[in-house]
C-alpha atoms as a PDB file:
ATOM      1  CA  UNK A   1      11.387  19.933  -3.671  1.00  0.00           C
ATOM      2  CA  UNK A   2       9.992  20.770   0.207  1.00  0.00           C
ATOM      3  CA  UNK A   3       9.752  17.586   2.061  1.00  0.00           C
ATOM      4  CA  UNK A   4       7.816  17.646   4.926  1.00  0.00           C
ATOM      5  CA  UNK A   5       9.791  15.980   8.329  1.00  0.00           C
ATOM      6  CA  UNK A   6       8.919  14.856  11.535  1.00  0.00           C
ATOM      7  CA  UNK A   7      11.208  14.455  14.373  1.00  0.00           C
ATOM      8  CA  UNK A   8      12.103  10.760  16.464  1.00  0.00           C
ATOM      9  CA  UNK A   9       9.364  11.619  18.901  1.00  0.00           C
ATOM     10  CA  UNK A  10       6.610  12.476  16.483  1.00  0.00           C
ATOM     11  CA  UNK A  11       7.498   9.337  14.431  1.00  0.00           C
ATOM     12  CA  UNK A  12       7.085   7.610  17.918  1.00  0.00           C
ATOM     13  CA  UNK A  13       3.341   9.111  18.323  1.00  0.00           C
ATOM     14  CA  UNK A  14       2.843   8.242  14.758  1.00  0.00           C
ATOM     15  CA  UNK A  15       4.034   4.575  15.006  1.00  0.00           C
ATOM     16  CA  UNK A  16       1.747   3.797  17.667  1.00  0.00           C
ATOM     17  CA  UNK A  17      -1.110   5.305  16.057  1.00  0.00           C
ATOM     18  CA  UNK A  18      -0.446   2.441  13.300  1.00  0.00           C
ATOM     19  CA  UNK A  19       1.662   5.010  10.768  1.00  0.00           C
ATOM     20  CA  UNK A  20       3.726   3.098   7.691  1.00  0.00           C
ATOM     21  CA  UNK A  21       7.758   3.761   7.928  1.00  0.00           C
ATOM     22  CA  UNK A  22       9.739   2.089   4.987  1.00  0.00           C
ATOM     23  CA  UNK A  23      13.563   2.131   5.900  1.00  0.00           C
ATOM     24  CA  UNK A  24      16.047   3.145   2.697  1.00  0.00           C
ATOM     25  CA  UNK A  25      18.645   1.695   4.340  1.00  0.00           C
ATOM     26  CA  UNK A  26      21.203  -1.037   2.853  1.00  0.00           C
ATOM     27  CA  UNK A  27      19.886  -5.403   3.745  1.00  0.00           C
ATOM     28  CA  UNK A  28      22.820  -5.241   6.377  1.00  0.00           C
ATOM     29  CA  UNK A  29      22.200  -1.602   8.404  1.00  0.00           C
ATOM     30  CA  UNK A  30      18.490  -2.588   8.454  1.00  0.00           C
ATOM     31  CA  UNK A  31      19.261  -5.872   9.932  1.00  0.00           C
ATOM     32  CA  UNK A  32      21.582  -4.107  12.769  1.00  0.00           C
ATOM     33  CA  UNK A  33      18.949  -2.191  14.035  1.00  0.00           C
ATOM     34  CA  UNK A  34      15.660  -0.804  12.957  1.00  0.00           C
ATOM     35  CA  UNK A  35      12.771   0.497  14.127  1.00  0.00           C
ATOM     36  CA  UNK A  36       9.981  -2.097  15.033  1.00  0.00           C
ATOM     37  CA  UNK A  37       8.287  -2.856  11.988  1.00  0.00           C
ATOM     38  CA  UNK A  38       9.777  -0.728   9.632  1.00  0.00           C
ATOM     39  CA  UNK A  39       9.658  -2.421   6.064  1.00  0.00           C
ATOM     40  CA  UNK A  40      12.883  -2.469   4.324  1.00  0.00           C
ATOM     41  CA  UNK A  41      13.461  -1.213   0.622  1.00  0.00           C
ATOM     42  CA  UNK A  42      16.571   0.156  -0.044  1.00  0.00           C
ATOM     43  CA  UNK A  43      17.136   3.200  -1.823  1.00  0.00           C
ATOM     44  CA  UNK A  44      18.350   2.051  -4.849  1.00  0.00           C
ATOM     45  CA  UNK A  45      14.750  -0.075  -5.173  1.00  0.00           C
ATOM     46  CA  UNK A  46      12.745   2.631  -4.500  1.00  0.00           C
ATOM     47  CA  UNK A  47      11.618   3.320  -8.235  1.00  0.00           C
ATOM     48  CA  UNK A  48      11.356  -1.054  -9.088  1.00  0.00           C
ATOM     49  CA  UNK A  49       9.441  -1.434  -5.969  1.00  0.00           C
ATOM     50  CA  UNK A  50       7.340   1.761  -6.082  1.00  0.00           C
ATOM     51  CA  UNK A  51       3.705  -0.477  -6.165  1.00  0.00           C
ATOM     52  CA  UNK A  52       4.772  -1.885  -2.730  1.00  0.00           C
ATOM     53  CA  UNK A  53       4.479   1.302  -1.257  1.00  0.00           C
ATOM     54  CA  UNK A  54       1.160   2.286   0.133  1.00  0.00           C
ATOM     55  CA  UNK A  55      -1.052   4.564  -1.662  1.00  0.00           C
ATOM     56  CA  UNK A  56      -3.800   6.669  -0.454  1.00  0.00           C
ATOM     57  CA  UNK A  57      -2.264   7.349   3.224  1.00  0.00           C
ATOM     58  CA  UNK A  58       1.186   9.400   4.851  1.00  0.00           C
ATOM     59  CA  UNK A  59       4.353   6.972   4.501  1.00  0.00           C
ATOM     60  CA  UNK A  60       6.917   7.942   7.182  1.00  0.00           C
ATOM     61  CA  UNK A  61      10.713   7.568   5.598  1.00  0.00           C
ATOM     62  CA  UNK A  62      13.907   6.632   7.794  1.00  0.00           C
ATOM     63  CA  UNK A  63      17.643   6.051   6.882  1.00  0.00           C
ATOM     64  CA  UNK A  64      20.710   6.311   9.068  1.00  0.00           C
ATOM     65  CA  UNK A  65      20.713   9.947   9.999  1.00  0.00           C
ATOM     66  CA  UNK A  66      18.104  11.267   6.891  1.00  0.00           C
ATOM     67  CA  UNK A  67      19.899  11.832   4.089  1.00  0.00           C
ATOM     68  CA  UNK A  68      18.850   9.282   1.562  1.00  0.00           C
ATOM     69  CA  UNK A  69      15.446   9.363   3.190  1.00  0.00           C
ATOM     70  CA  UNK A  70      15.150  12.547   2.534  1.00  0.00           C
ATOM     71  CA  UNK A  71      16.041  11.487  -1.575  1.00  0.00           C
ATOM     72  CA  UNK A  72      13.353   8.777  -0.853  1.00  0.00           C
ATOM     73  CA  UNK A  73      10.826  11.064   0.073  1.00  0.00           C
ATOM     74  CA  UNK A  74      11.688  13.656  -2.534  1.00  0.00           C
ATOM     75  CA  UNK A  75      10.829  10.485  -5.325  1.00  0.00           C
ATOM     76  CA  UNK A  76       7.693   9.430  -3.563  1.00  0.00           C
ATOM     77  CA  UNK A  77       5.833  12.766  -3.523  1.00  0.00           C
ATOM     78  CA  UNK A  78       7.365  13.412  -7.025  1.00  0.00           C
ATOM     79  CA  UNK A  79       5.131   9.849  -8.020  1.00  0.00           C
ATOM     80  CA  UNK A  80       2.366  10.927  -5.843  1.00  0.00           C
ATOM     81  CA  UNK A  81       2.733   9.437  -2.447  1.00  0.00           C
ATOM     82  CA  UNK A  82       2.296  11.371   0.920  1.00  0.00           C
ATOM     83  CA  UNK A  83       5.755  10.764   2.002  1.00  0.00           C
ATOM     84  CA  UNK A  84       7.429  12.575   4.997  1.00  0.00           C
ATOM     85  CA  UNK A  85      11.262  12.142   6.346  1.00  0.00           C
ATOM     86  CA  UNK A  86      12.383  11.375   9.189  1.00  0.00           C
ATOM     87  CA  UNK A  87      15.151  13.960  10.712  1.00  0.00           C
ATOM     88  CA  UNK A  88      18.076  12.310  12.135  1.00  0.00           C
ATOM     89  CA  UNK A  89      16.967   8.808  11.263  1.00  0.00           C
ATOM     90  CA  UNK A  90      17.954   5.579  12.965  1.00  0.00           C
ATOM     91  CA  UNK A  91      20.854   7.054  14.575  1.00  0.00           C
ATOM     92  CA  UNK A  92      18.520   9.559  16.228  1.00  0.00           C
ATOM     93  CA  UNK A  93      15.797   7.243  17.488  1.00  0.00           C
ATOM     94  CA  UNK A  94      18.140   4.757  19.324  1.00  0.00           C
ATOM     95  CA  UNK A  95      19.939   7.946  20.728  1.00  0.00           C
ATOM     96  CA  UNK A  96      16.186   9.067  22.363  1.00  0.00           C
ATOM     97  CA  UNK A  97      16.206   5.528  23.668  1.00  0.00           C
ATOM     98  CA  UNK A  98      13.146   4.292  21.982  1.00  0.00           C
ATOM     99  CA  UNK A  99      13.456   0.410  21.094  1.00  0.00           C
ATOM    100  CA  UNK A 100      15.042  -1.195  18.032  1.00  0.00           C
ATOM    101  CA  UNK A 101      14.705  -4.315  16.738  1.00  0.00           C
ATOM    102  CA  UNK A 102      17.500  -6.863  14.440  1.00  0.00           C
ATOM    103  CA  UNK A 103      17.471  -9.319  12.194  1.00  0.00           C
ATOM    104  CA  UNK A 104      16.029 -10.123   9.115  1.00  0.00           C
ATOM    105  CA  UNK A 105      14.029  -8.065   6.841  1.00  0.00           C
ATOM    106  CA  UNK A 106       9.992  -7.225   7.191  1.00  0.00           C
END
């Protein structure tokens, strides 16, 4: 399946504009650094917790460097939802130097 990505810097644009980004990541790599207010469901939760993802508008998908985002994404247009990955992920976005938050889950 073509998933539609966006680089760090668009993701940037996108976040300020007021864009959702759910984080795949595992409890523990969320909680080590995210982007601010990314909401955390980890891959593996995806399908369980498919209602709490927003319908009706684009939902922005991060991991670690984009891998399992990209799996993320893949599901969530496969169901119906607008979802776009992130290239390069986490790692990427605190390499541009954009700002990261840690601790607990949102």
């Amino acid at each position: 399946m073509d998933v539609p990505e966006i680089d760090v810097d668009e993701l940037r644009r996108r976040r300020e504009q007021g864009a959702v980004l759910l984080d795949v990541r595992q409890p523990d790599e969320y909680e080590s650094g995210h982007v601010p207010g990314a909401r955390l469901i980890p891959l593996p939760e995806v399908p369980d917790r498919l209602a709490e993802v927003p319908a009706g508008e684009t939902v922005l998908v991060i991991c670690k460097t984009g891998g399992r985002s990209r799996r993320a994404a893949e599901y969530l247009r496969a169901n119906g939802v607008d979802a776009v990955n992130v290239a390069g992920g986490t790692m990427a976005w605190i390499e541009a130097g954009h700002p990261v938050d840690a601790g607990g889950t949102s």
